[in-house]
Protein backbone atom coordinates (compact mmCIF):
# COMPACT_ATOMS: atom_id res chain seq x y z
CA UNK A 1 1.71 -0.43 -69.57
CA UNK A 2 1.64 -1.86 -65.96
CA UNK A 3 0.30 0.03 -62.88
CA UNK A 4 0.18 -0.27 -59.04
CA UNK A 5 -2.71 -0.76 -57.17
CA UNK A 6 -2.07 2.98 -55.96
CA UNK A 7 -1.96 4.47 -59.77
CA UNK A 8 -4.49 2.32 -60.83
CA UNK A 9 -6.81 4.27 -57.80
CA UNK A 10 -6.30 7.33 -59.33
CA UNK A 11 -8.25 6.80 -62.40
CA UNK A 12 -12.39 7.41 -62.59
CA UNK A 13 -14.43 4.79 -63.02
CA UNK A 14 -14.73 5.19 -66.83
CA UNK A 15 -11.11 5.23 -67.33
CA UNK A 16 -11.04 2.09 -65.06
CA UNK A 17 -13.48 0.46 -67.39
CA UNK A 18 -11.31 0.95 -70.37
CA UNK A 19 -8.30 -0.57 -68.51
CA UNK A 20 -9.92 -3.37 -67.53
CA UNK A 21 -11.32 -3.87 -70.93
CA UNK A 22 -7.92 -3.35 -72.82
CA UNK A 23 -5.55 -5.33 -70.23
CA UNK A 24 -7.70 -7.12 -67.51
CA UNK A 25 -8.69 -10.67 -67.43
CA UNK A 26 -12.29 -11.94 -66.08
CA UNK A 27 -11.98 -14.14 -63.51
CA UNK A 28 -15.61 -14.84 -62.20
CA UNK A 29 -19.16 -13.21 -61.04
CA UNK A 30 -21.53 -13.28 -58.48
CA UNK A 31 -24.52 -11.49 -57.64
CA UNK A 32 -24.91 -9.57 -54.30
CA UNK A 33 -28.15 -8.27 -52.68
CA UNK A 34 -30.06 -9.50 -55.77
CA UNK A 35 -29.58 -5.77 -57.47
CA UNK A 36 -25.97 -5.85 -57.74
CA UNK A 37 -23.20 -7.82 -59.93
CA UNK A 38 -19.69 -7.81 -58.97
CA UNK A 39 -17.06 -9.07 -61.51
CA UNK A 40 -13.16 -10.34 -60.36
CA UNK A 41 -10.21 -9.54 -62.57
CA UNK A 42 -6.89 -9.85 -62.67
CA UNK A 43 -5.17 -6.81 -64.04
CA UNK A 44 -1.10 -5.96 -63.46
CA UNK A 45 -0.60 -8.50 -60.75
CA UNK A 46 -3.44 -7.65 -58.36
CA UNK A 47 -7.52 -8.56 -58.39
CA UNK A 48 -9.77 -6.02 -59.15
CA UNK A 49 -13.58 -5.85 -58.37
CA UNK A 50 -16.35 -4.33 -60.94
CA UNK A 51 -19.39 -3.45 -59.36
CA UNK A 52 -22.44 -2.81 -61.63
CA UNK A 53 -26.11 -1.78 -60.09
CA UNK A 54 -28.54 -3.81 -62.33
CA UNK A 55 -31.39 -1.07 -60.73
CA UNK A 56 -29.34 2.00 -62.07
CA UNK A 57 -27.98 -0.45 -65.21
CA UNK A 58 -24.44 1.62 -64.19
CA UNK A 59 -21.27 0.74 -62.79
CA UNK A 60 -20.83 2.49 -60.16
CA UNK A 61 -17.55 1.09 -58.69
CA UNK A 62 -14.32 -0.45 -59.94
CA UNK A 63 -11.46 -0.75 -56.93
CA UNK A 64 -8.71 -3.03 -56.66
CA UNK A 65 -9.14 -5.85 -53.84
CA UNK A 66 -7.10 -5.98 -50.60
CA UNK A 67 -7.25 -9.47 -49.55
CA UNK A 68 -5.30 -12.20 -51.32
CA UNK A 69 -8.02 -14.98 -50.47
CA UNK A 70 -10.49 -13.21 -52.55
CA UNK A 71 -11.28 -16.09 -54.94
CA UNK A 72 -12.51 -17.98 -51.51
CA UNK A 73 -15.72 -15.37 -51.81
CA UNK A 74 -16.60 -15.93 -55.26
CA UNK A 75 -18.57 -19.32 -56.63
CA UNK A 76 -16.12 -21.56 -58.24
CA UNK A 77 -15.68 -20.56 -62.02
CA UNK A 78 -17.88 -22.92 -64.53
CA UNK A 79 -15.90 -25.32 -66.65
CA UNK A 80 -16.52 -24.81 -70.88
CA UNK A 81 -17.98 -28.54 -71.53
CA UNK A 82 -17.50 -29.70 -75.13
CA UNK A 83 -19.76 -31.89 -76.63
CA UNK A 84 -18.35 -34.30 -79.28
């Protein structure tokens, strides 16, 4: 199944979860305002952001991202490191 950004708006935040779960990839994290954790993924050709409220332990938004320089706002992703 692939969506648009516009279909993909249509769903509710639980449904979103599942998507994202089932046919996202993570990209990265970062924390904002010290209470909330924002996720990047790539899902169906666009970026998607996955807001969770670590006060409320709830996710309380999942929308698709507008600008293309998005990966400019997050911290760069941390390398695996294999030890021998």
């Amino acid at each position: 199944m692939v969506l648009t950004k516009e279909e993909f708006c249509l769903f509710n935040v639980k449904s979103k979860l599942k998507l994202m779960e089932k046919d996202g990839c993570f990209l990265t994290t970062k924390v904002s305002q010290n209470n909330y954790l924002i996720s990047l993924y790539e899902i169906y050709g666009f970026y998607v952001e996955s807001t969770y409220d670590c006060v409320q332990m709830k996710t309380v938004r999942v929308e698709p991202v507008l600008s293309s320089n998005v990966l400019e706002l997050y911290p760069p992703a941390k390398q695996l490191q294999f030890l021998n």
